[in-house]
C-alpha atoms as a PDB file:
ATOM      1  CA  UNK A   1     -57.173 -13.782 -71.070  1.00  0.00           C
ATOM      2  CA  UNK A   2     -54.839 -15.526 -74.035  1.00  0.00           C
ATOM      3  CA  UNK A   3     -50.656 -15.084 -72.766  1.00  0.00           C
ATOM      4  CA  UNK A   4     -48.918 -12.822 -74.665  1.00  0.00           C
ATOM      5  CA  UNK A   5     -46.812 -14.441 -77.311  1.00  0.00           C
ATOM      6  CA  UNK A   6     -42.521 -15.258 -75.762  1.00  0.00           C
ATOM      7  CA  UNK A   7     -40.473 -13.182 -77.683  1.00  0.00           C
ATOM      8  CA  UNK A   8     -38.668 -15.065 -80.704  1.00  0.00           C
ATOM      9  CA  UNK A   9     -35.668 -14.850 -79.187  1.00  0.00           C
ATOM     10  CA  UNK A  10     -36.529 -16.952 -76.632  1.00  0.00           C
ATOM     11  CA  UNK A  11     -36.951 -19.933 -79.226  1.00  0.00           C
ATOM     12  CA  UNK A  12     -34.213 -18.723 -81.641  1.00  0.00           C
ATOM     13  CA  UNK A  13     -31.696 -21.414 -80.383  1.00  0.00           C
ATOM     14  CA  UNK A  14     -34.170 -24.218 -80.111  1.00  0.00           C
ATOM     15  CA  UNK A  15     -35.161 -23.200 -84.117  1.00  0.00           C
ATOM     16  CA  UNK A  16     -31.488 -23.316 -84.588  1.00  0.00           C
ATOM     17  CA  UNK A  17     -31.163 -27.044 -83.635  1.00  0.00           C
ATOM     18  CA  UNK A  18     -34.173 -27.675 -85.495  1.00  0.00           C
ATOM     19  CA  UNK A  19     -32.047 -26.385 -88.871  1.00  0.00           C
ATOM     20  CA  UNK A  20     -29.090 -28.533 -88.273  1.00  0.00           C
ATOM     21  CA  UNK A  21     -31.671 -31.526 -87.763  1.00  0.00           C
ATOM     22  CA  UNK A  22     -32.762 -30.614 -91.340  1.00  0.00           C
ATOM     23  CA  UNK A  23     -29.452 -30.207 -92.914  1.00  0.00           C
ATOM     24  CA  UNK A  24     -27.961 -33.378 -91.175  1.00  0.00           C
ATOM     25  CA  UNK A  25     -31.465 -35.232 -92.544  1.00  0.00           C
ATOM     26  CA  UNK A  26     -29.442 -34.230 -96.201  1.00  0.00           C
ATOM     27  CA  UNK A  27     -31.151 -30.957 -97.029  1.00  0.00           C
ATOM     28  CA  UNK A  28     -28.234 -28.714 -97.348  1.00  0.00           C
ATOM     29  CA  UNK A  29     -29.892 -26.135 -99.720  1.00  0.00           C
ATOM     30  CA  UNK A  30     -29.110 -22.896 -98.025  1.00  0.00           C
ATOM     31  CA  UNK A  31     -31.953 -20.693 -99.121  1.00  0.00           C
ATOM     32  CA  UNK A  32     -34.371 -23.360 -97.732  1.00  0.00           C
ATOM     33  CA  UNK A  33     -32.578 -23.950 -94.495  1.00  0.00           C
ATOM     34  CA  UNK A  34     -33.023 -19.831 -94.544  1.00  0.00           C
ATOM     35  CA  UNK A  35     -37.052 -20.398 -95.086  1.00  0.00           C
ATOM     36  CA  UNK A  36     -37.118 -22.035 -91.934  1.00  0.00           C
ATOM     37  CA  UNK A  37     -34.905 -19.351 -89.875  1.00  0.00           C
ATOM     38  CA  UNK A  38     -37.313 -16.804 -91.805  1.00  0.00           C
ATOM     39  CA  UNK A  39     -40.411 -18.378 -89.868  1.00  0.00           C
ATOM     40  CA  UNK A  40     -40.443 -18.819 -86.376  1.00  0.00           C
ATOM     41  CA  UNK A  41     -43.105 -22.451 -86.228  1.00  0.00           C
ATOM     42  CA  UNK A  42     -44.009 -21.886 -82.801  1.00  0.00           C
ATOM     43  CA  UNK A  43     -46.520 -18.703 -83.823  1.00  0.00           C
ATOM     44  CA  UNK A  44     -48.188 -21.313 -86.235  1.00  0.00           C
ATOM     45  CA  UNK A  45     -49.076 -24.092 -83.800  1.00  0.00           C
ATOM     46  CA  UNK A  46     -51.526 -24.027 -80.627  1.00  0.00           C
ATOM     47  CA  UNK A  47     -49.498 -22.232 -77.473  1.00  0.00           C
ATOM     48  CA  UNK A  48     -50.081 -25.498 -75.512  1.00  0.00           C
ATOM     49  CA  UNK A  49     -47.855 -26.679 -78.223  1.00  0.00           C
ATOM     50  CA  UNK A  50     -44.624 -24.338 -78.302  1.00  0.00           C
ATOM     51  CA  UNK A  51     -43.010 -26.347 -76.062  1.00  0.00           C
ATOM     52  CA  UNK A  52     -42.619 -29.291 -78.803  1.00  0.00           C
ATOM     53  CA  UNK A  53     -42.671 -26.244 -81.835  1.00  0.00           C
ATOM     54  CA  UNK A  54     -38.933 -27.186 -82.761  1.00  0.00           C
ATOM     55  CA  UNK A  55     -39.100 -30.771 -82.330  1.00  0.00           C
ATOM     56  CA  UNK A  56     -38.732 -32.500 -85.732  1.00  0.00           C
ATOM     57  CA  UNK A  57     -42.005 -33.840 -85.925  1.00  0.00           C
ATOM     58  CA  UNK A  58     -45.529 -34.096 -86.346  1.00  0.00           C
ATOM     59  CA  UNK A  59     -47.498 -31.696 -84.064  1.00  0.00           C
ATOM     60  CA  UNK A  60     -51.232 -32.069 -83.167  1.00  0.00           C
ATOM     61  CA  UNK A  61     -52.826 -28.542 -84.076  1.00  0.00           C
ATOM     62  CA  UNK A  62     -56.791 -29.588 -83.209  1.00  0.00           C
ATOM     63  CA  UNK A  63     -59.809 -31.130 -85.502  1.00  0.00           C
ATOM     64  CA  UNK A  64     -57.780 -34.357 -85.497  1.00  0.00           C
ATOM     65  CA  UNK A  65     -55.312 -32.733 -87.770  1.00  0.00           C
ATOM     66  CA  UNK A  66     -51.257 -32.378 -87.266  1.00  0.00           C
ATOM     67  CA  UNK A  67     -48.630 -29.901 -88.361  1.00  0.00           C
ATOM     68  CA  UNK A  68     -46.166 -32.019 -90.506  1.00  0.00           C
ATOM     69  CA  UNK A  69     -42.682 -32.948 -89.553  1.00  0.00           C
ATOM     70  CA  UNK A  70     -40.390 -30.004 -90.723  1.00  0.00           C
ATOM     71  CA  UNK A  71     -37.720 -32.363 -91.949  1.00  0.00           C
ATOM     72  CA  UNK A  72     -40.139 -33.749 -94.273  1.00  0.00           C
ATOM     73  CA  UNK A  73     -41.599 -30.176 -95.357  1.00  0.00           C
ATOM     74  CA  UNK A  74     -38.042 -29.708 -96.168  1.00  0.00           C
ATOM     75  CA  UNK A  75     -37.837 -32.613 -98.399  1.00  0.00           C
ATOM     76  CA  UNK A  76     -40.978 -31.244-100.137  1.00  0.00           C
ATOM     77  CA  UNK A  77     -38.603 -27.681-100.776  1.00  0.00           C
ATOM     78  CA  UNK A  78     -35.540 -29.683-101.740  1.00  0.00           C
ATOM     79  CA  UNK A  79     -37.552 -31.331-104.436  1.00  0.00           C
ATOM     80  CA  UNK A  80     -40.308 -29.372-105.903  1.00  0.00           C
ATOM     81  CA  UNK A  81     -37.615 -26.248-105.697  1.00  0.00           C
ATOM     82  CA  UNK A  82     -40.534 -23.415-106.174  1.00  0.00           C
ATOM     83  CA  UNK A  83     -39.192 -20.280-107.568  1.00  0.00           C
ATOM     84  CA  UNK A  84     -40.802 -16.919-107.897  1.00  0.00           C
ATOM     85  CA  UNK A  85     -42.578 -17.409-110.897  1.00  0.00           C
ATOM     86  CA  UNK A  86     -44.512 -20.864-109.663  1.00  0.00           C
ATOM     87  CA  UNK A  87     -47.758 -20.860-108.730  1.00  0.00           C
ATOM     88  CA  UNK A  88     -48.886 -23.449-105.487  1.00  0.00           C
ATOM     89  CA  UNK A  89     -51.907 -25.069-105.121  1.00  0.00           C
ATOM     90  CA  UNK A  90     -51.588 -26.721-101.570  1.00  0.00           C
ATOM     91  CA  UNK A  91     -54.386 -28.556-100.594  1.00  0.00           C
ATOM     92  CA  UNK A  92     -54.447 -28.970 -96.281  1.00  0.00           C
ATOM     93  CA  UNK A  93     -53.709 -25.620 -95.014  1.00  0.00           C
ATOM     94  CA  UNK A  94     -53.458 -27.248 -91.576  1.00  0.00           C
ATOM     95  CA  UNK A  95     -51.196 -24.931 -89.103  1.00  0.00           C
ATOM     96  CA  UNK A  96     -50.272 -22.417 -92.316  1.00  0.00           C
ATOM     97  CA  UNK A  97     -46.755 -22.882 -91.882  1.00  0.00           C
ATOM     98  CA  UNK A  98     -46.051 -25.038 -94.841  1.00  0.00           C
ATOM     99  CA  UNK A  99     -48.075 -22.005 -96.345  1.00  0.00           C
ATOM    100  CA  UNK A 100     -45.875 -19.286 -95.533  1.00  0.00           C
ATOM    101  CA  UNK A 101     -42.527 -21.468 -96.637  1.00  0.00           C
ATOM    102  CA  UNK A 102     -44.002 -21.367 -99.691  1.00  0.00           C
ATOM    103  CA  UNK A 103     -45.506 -17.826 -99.847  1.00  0.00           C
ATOM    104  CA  UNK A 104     -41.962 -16.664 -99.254  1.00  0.00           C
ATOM    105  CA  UNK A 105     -40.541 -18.969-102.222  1.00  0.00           C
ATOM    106  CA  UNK A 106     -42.735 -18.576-104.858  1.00  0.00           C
ATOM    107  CA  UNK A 107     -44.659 -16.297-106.819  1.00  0.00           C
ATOM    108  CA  UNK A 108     -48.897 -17.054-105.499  1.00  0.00           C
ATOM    109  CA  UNK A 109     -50.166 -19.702-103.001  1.00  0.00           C
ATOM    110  CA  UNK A 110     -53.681 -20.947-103.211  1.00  0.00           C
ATOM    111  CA  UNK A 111     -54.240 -22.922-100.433  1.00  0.00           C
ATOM    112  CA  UNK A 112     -57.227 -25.110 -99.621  1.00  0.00           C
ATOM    113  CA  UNK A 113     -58.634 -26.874 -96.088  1.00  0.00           C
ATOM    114  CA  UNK A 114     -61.692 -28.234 -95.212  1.00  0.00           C
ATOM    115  CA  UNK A 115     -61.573 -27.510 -91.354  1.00  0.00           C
ATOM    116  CA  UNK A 116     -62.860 -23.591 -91.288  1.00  0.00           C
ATOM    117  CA  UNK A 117     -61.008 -22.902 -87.842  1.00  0.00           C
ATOM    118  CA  UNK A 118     -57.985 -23.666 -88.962  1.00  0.00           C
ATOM    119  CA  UNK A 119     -58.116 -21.916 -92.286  1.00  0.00           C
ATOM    120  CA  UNK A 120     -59.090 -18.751 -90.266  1.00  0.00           C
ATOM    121  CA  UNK A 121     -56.413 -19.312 -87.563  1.00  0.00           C
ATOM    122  CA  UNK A 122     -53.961 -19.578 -90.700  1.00  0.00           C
ATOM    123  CA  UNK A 123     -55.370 -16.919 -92.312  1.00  0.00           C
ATOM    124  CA  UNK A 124     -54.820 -14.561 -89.271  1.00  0.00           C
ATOM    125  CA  UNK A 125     -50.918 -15.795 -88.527  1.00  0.00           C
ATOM    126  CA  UNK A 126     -50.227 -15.199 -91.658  1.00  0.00           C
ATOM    127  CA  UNK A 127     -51.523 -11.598 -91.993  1.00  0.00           C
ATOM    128  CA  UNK A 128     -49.526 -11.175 -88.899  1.00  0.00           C
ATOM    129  CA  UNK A 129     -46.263 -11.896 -90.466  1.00  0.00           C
ATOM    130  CA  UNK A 130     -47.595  -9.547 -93.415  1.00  0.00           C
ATOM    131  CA  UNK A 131     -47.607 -12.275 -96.124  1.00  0.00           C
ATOM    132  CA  UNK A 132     -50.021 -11.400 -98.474  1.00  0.00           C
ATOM    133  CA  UNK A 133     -49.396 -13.479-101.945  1.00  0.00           C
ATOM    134  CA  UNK A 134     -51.482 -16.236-100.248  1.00  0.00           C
ATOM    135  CA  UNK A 135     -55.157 -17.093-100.940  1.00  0.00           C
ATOM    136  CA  UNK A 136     -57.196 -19.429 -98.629  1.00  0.00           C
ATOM    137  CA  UNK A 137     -60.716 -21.242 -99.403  1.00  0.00           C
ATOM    138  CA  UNK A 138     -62.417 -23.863 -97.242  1.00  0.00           C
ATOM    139  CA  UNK A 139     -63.517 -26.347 -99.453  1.00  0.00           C
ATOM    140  CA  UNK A 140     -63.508 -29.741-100.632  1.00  0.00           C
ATOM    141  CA  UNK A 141     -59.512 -30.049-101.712  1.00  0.00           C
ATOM    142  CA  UNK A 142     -59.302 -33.085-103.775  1.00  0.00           C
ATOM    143  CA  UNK A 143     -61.428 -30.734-106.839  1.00  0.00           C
ATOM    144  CA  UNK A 144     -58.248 -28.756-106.053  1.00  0.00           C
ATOM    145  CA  UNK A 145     -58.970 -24.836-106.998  1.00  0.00           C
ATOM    146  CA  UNK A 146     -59.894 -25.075-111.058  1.00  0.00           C
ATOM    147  CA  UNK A 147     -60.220 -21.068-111.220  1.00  0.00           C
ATOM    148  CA  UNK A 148     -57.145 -20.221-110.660  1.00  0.00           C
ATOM    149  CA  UNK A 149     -55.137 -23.354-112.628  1.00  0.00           C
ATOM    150  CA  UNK A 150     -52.772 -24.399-114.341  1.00  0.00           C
ATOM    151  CA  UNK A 151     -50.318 -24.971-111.425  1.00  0.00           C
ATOM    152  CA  UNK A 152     -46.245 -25.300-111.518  1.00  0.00           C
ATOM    153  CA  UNK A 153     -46.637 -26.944-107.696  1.00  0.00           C
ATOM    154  CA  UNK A 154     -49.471 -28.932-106.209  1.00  0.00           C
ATOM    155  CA  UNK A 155     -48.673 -30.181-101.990  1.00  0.00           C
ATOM    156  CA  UNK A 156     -51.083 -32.200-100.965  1.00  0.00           C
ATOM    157  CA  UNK A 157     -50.297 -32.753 -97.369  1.00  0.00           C
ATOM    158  CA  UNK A 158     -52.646 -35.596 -96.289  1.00  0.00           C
ATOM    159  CA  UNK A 159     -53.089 -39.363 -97.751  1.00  0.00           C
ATOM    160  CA  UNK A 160     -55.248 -40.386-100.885  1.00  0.00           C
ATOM    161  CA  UNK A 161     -56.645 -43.893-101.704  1.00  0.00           C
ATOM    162  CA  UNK A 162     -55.237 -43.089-105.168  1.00  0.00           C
ATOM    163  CA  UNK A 163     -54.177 -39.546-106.835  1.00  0.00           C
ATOM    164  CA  UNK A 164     -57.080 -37.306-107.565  1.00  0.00           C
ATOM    165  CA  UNK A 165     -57.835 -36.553-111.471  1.00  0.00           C
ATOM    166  CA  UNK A 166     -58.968 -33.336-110.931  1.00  0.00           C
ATOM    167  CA  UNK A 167     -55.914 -32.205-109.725  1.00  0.00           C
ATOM    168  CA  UNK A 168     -53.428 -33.915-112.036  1.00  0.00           C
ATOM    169  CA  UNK A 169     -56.025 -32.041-114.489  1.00  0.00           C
ATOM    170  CA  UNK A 170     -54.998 -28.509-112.673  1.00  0.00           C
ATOM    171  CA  UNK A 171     -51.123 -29.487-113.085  1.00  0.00           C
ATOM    172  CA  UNK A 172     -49.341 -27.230-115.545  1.00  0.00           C
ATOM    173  CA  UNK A 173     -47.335 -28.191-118.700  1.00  0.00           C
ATOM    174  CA  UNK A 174     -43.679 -29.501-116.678  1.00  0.00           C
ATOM    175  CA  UNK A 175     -45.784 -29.126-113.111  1.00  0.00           C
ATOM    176  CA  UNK A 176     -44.857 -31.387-110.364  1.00  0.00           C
ATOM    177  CA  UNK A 177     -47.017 -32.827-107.406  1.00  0.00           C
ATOM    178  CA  UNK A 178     -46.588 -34.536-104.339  1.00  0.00           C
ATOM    179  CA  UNK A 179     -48.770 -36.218-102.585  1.00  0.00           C
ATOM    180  CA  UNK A 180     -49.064 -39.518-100.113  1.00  0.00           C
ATOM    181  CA  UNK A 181     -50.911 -42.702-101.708  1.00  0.00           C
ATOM    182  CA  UNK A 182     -51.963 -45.697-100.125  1.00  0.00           C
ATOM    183  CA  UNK A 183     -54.314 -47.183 -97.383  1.00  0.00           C
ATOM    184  CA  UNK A 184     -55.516 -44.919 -94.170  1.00  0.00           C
ATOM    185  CA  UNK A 185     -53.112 -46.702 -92.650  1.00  0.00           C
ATOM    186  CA  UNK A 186     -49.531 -46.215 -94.517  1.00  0.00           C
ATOM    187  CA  UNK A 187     -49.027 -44.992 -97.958  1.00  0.00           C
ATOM    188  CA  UNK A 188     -46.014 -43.879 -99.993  1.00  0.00           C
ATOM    189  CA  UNK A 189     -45.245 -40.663-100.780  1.00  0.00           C
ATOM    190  CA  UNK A 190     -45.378 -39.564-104.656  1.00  0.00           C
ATOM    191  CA  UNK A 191     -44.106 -37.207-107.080  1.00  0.00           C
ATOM    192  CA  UNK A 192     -46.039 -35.922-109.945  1.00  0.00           C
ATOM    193  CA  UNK A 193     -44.283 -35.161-113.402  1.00  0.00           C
ATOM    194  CA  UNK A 194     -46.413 -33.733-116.266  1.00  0.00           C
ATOM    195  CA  UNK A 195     -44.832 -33.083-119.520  1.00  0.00           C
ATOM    196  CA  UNK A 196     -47.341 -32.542-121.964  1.00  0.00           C
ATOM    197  CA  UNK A 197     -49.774 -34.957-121.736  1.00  0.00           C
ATOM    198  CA  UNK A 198     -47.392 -37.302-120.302  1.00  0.00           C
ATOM    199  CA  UNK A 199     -47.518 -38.570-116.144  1.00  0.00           C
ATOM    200  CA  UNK A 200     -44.890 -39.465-114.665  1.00  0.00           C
ATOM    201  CA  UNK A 201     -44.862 -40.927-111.105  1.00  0.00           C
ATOM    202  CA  UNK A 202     -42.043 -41.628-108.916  1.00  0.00           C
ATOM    203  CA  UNK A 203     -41.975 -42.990-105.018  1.00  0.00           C
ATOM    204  CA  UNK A 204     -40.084 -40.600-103.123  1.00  0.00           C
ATOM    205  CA  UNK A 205     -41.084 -42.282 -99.666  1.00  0.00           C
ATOM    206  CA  UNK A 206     -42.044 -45.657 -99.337  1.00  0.00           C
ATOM    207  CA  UNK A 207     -43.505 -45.928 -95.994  1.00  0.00           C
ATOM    208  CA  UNK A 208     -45.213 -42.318 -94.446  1.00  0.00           C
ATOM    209  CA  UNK A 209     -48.321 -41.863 -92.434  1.00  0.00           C
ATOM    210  CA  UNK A 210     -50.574 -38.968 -93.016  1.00  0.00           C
ATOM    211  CA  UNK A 211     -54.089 -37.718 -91.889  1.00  0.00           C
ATOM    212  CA  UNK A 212     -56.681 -39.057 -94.384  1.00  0.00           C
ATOM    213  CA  UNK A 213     -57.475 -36.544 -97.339  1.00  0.00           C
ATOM    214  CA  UNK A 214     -61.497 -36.501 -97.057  1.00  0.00           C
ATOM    215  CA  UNK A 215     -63.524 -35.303-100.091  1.00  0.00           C
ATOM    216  CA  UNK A 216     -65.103 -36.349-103.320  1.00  0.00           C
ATOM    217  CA  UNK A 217     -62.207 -37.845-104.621  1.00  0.00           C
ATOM    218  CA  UNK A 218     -60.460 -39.607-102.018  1.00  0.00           C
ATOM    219  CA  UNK A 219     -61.857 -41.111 -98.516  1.00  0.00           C
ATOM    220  CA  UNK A 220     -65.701 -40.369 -97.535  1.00  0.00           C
ATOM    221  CA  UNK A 221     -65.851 -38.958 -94.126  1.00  0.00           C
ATOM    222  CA  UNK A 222     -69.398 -40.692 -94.339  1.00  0.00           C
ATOM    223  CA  UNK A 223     -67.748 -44.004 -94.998  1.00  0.00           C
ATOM    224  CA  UNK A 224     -64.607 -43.543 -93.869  1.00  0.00           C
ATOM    225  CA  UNK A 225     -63.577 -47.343 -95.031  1.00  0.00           C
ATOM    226  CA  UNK A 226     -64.599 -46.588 -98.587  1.00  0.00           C
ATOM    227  CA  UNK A 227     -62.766 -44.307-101.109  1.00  0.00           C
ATOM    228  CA  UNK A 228     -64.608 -41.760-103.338  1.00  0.00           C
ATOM    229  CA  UNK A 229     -68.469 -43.254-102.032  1.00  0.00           C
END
């Protein structure tokens, strides 16, 4: 029989210390530094995991996937700046917690992961917290989510060989993207600028680590040493 959930409070000063880590990292944006007050991480990852919830980093959630460092999700915030009117793609639901910092920013998520536990496990934590401006699909994320495009913000939250063209196709007249490039390895983290017809990239992070974004249009899981075959 699963534990019953701690009570928040029992994790409220541990979050705490995980804010100032975020606004010491530079992020001093107050209505982001109030997105991650709003949502308590902990209820997002596996409960053999709470112990390490507010710890700023990367957090194993199953399937070989993590739950990104929050400092770094932060970064994301500080620089895409989502308002109520955007629409999000974010391709890698993962844990869902990017998903609900977003959900509670912006106007509509669409949110895309190829690992069907995890998109149901995010699906359910979220509907717990009563977010409902968030729509999920298990799919192949580097074809993004063409039905519901153009987009004002695309995440991707795990690493490319190179930047997918259907989704810079799904960005939005003065849309932004960001999204790690490089080997399996190491790649640098980039951000997306459309303006008309006009792409503008910019590295944001020169050296980052991320899971491998498998799919059509970025690493075969069939050959996982080969992009796009």
């Amino acid at each position: 029989m699963a534990t019953k959930p701690l009570e928040d409070i029992e994790f409220s000063g541990y979050r705490r210390k995980l804010i100032e880590k975020i606004r010491t990292s530079g992020i001093e944006d107050l209505e982001i530094l109030q997105l991650f007050e709003r949502v308590p991480r902990h209820l997002f990852l596996p409960q053999s995991m709470w112990p390490r919830a507010y710890e700023d980093t990367p957090i194993p959630i199953g399937y070989s996937q993590t739950a990104s460092q929050p400092s770094l999700q932060a970064l994301y915030l500080s620089i895409l700046k989502p308002t109520i009117n955007d629409t999000v793609l974010e391709i890698g639901t993962g844990s869902g917690y990017l998903t609900a910092l977003l959900a509670l920013s912006a106007d509509r998520v669409y949110s895309v992961d190829r690992v069907r536990g995890l998109s149901a496990k995010a699906r359910a934590t979220l509907d717990d917290f009563n977010i409902k401006n968030v729509a999920l699909m298990v799919g192949d994320g580097t074809i993004g989510w063409r039905k519901f495009s153009p987009f004002d913000i695309i995440i991707v939250s795990a690493a490319s060989p190179s930047i997918p063209q259907a989704l810079i196709d799904q960005l939005g007249e003065g849309g932004r993207m960001i999204i790690p490039v490089g080997s399996r390895e190491n790649q640098s983290l980039i951000l997306v600028n459309r303006k008309k017809e006009n792409i503008h990239q910019e590295v944001i992070l020169d050296s980052c680590a991320f899971v491998p974004l498998l799919g059509r249009f970025a690493w075969s899981p069939e050959h996982p040493k080969q992009p796009g075959t």
